[in-house]
Protein backbone atom coordinates (compact mmCIF):
# COMPACT_ATOMS: atom_id res chain seq x y z
CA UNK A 1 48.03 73.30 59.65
CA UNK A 2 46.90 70.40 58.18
CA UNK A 3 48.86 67.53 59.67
CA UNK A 4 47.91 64.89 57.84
CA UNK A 5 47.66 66.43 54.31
CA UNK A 6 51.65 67.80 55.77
CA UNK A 7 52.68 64.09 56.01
CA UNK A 8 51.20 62.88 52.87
CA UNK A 9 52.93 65.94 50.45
CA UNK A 10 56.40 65.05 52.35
CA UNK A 11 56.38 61.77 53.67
CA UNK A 12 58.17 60.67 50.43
CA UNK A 13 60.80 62.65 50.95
CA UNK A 14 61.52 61.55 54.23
CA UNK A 15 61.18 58.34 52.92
CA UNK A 16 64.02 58.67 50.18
CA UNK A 17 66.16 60.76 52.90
CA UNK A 18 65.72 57.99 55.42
CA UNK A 19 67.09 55.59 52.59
CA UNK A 20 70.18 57.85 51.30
CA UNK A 21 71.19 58.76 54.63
CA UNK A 22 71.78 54.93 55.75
CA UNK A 23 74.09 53.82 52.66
CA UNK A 24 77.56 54.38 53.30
CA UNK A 25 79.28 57.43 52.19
CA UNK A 26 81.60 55.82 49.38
CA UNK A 27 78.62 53.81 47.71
CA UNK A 28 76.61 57.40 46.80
CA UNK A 29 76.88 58.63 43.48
CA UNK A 30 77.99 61.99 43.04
CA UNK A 31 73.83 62.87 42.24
CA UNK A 32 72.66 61.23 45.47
CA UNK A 33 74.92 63.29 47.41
CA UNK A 34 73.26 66.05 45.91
CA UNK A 35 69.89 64.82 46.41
CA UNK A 36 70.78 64.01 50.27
CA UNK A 37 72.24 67.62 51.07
CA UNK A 38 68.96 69.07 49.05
CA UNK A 39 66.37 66.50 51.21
CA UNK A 40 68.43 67.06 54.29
CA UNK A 41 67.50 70.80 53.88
CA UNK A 42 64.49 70.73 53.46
CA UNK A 43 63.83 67.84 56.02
CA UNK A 44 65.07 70.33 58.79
CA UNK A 45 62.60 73.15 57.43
CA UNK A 46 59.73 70.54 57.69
CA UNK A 47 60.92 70.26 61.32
CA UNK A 48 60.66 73.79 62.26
CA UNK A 49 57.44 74.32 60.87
CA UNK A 50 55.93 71.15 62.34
CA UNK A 51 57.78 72.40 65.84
CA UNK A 52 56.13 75.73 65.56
CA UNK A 53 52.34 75.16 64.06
CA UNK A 54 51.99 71.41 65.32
CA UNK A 55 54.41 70.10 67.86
CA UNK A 56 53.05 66.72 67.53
CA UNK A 57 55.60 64.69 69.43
CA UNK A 58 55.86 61.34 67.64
CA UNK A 59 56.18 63.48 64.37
CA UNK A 60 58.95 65.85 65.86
CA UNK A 61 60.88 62.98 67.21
CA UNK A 62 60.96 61.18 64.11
CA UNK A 63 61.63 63.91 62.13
CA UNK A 64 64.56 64.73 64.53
CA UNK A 65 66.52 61.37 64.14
CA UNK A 66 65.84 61.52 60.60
CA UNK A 67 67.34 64.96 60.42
CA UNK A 68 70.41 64.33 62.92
CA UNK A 69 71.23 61.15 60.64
CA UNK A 70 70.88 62.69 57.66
CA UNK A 71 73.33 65.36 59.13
CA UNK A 72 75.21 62.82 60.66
CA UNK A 73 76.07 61.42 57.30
CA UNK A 74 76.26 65.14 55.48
CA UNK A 75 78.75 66.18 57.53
CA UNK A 76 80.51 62.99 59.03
CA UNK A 77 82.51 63.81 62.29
CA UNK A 78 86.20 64.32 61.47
CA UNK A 79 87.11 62.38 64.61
CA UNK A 80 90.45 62.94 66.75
CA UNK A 81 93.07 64.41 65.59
CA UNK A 82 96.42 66.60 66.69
CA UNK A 83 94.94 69.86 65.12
CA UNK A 84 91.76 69.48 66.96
CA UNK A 85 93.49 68.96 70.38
CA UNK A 86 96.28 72.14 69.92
CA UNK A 87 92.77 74.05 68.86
CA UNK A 88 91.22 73.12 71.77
CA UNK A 89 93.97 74.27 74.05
CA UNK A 90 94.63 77.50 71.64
CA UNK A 91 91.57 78.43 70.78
CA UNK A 92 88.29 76.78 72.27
CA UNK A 93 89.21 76.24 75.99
CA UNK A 94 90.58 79.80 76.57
CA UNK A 95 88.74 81.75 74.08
CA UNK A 96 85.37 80.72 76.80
CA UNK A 97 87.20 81.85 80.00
CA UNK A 98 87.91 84.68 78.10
CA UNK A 99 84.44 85.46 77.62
CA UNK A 100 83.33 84.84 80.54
CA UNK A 101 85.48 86.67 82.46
CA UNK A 102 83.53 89.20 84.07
CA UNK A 103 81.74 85.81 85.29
CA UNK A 104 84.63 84.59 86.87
CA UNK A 105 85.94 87.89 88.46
CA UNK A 106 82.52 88.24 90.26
CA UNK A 107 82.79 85.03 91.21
CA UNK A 108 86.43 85.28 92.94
CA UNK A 109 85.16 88.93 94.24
CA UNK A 110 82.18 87.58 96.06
CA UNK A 111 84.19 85.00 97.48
CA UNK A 112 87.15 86.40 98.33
CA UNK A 113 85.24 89.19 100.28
CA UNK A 114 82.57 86.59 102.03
CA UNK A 115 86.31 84.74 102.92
CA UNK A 116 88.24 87.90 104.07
CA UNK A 117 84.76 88.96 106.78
CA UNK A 118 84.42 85.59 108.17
CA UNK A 119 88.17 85.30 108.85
CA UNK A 120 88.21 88.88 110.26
CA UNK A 121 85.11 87.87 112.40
CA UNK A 122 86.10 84.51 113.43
CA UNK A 123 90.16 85.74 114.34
CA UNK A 124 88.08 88.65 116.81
CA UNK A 125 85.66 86.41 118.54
CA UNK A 126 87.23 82.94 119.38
CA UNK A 127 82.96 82.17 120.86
CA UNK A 128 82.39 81.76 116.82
CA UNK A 129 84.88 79.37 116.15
CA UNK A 130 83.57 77.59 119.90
CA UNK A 131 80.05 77.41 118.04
CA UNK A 132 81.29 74.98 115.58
CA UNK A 133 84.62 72.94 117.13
CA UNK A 134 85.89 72.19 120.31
CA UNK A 135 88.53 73.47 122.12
CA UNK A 136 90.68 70.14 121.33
CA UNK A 137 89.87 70.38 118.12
CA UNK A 138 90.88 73.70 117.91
CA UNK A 139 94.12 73.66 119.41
CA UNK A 140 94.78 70.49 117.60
CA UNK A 141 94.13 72.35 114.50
CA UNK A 142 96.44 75.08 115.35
CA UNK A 143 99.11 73.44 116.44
CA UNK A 144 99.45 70.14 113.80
CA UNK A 145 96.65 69.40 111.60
CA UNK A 146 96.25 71.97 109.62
CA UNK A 147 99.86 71.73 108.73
CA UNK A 148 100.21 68.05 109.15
CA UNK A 149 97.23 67.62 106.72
CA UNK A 150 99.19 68.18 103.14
CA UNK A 151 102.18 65.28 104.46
CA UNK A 152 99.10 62.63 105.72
CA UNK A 153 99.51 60.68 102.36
CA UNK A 154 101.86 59.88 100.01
CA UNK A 155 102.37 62.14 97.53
CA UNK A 156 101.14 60.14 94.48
CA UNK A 157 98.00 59.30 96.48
CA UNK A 158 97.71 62.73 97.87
CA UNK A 159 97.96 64.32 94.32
CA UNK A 160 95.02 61.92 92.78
CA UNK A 161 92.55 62.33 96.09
CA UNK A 162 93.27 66.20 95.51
CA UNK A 163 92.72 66.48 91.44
CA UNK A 164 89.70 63.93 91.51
CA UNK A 165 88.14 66.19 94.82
CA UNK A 166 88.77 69.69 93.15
CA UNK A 167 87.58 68.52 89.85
CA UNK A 168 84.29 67.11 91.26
CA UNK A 169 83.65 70.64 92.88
CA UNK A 170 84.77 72.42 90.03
CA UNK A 171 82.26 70.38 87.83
CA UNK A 172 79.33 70.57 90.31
CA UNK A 173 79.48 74.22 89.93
CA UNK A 174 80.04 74.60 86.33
CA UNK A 175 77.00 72.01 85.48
CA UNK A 176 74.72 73.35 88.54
CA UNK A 177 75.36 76.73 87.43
CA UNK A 178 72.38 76.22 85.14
CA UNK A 179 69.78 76.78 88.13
CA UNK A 180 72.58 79.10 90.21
CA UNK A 181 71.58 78.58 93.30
CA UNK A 182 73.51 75.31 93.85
CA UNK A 183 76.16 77.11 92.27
CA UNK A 184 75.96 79.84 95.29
CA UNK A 185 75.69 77.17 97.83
CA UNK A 186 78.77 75.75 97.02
CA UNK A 187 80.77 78.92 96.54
CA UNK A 188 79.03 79.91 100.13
CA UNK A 189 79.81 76.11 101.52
CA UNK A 190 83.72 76.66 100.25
CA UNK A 191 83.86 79.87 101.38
CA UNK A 192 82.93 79.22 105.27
CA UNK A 193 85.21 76.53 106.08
CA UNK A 194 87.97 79.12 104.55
CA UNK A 195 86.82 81.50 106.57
CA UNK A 196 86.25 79.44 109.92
CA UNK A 197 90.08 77.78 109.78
CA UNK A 198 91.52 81.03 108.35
CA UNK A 199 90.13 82.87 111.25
CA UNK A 200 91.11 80.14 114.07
CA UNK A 201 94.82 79.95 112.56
CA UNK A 202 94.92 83.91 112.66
CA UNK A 203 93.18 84.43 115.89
CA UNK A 204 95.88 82.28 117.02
CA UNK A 205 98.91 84.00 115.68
CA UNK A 206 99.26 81.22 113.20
CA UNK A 207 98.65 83.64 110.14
CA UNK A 208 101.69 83.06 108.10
CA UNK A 209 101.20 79.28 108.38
CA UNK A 210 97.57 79.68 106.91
CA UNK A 211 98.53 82.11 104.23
CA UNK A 212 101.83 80.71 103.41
CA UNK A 213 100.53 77.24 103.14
CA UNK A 214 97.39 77.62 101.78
CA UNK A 215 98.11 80.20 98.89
CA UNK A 216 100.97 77.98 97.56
CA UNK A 217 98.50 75.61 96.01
CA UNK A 218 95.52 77.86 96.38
CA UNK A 219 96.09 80.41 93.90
CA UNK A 220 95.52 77.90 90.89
CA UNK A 221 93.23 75.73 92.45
CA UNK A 222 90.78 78.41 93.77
CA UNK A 223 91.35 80.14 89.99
CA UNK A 224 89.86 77.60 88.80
CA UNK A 225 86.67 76.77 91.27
CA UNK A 226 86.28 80.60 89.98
CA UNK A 227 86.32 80.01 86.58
CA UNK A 228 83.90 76.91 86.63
CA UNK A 229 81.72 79.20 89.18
CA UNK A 230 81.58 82.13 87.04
CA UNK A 231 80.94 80.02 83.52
CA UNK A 232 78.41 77.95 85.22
CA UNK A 233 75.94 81.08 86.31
CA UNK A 234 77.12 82.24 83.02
CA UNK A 235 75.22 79.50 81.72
CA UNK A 236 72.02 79.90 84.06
CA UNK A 237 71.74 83.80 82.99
CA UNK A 238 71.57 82.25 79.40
CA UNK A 239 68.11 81.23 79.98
CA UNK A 240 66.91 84.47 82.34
CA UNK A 241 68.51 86.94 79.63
CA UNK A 242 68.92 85.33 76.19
CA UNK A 243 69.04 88.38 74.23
CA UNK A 244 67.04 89.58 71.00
CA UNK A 245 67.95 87.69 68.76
CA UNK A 246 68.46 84.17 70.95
CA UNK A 247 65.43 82.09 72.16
CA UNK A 248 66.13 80.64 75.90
CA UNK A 249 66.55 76.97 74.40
CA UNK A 250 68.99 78.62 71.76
CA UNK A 251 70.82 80.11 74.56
CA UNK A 252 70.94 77.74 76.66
CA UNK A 253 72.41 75.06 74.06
CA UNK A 254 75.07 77.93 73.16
CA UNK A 255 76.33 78.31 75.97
CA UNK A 256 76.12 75.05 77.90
CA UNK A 257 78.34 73.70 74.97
CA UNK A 258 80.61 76.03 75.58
CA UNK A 259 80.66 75.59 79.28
CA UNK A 260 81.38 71.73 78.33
CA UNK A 261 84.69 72.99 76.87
CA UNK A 262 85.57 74.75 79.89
CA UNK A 263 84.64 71.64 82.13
CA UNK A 264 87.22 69.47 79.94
CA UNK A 265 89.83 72.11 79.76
CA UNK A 266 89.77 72.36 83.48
CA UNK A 267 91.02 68.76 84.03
CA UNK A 268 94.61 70.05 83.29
CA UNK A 269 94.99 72.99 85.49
CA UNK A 270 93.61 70.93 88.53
CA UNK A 271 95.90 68.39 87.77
CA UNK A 272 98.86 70.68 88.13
CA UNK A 273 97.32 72.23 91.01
CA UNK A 274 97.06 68.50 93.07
CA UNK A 275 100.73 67.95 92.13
CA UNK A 276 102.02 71.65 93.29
CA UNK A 277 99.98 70.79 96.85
CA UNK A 278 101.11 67.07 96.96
CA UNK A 279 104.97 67.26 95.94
CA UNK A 280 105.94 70.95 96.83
CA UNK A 281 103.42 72.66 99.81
CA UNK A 282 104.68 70.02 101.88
CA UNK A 283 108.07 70.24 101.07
CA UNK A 284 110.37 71.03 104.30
CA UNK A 285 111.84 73.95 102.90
CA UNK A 286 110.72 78.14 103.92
CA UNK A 287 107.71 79.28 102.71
CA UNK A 288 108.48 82.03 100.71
CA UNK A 289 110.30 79.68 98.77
CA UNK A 290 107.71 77.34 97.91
CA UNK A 291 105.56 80.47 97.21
CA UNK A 292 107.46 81.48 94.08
CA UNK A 293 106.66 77.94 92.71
CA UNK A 294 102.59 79.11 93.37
CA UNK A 295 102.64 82.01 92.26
CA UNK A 296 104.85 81.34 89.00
CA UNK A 297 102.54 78.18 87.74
CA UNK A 298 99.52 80.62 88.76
CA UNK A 299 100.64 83.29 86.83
CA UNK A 300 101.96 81.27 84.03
CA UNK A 301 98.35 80.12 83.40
CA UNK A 302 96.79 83.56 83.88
CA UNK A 303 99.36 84.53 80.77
CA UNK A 304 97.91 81.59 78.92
CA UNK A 305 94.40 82.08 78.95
CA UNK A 306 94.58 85.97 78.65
CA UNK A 307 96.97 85.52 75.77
CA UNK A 308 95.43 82.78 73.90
CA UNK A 309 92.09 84.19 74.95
CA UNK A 310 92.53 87.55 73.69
CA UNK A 311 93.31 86.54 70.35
CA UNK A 312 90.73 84.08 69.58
CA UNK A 313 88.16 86.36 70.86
CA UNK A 314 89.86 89.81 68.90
CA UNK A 315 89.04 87.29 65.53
CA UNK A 316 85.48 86.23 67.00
CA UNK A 317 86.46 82.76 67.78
CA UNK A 318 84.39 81.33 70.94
CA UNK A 319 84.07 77.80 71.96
CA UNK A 320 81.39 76.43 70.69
CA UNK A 321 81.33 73.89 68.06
CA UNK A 322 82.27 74.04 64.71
CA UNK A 323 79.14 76.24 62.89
CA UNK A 324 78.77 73.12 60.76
CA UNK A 325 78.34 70.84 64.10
CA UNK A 326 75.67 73.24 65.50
CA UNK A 327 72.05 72.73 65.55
CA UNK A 328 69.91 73.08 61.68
CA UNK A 329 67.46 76.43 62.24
CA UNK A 330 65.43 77.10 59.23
CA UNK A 331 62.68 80.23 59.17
CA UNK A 332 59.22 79.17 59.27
CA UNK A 333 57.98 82.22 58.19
């Protein structure tokens, strides 16, 4: 292609959408706004072919501002609103873990199962446990700290160091999920210590104290490492396995938006989660009855997202943007 001769034929059209798309919305006449939405068209084919037959990058780059700010003012973002939040929460954040669920499940499977060996291994061979803490440090563990650890702060404090910790984890997964080993390094890393002070505790005859304490607060909050674990290599196999009809970039855009929803979303479940293991796992009350305060919030959100999930996927909802928001593809062919 002839880039030069390209420019020339075009370049006053750019030129007029350049100059349309900067006046503010209520000064165009009804015939400019026509003229803007017919230019911002065609702008964005002019993109793909230059993309695809000359990739010259001071070109493209123009061409892309021009076209994101003639879209920009085409479509102008609705901004916040009430109906876009109860959306979010009804539609966008579950409708993802929805999708991704066979993501997640292999996520808590492999984990779960790496957790359950090493604890198995570690409560039958106290010389494993020896190779990585002391003996103080061992009986220390077993007899206070482990227990003493959720009453070391106040609450309050104790609530924020747990959401802000657990949501940094959960977001290092989701957003390193995109090369997957990091992700698998961190699922492996979380997995261990499990293992290593769940085996010590049972090796010691201190089983119920592990399970009993740990699962009160656990069930939610490890739900939810899951979920960012299993969307986040979700997003890396985007790029390995696009699909027919998907180019990796395209893929990769699709679903790392959507991952984005599930990374906000998150925020709220983890919250609960650092209050139910700041205000109740340390409560000095019998297990079992701080259990059924678990186990209801984690079921209560496993009805949510199945639920909500369920029906925005039945009517092909997902949680990507708005198909308006999404990226201009023209054929070039």
């Amino acid at each position: 292609m002839d880039l030069d001769a390209f420019v020339s034929e075009h370049g006053g059209e750019w030129n007029r959408l350049q100059v349309l798309s900067g006046k503010r919305r209520r000064k165009l006449t009804a015939a400019e706004i026509d003229e803007l939405v017919v230019l911002y068209r065609r702008t964005a084919t002019h993109l793909s072919v230059v993309r695809s037959r000359s990739a010259d990058p001071t070109l493209v780059a123009w061409l892309s501002r021009l076209v994101l700010q003639a879209r920009s003012a085409v479509t102008p973002s609705s901004g916040f609103s009430i109906a876009a939040v109860g959306r979010f929460f009804s539609v966008s954040f579950p409708a993802e873990i929805y999708r991704a669920g066979g993501w997640c499940l292999g996520a808590a499977a492999g984990f779960l199962a790496l957790s359950g060996i090493l604890i198995a291994l570690v409560a039958g061979d106290e010389q494993i446990a020896l190779t990585f803490m002391g003996q103080e440090e061992i009986d220390q563990l077993v007899s206070n700290d482990f227990e003493a650890y959720y009453s070391t702060y106040a609450p309050q404090n104790f609530a924020a160091l747990v959401w802000t910790n657990n949501a940094f984890v959960s977001a290092i997964c989701l957003a390193s999920g995109v090369l997957i080993l990091p992700t698998l390094y961190l699922l492996w890393a979380n997995a261990f210590n499990v293992g290593l002070i769940g085996g010590i505790m049972v090796g010691n005859g201190r089983s119920d104290v592990f399970f009993g304490l740990i699962a009160i607060h656990g069930l939610l909050e490890l739900t939810c490492v899951f979920i960012a674990a299993g969307v986040g290599l979700r997003v890396g196999w985007s790029w390995i396995a696009p699909g027919p009809l998907r180019t990796r970039t395209q893929a990769l855009a699709q679903t790392g938006r959507s991952g984005m929803v599930v990374a906000l979303g998150l925020a709220v479940p983890l919250f609960v989660s650092g209050l139910v293991e700041a205000f109740v796992t340390p409560l000095p009350i019998p297990i079992p009855f701080k259990l059924v305060v678990g186990v209801l919030v984690w079921l209560a959100f496993l009805t949510y997202i199945i639920w909500f999930g369920a029906m925005a996927a039945s009517v092909g909802q997902t949680g990507d943007v708005e198909i308006h928001e999404r990226e201009a593809l023209a054929p070039t062919v």
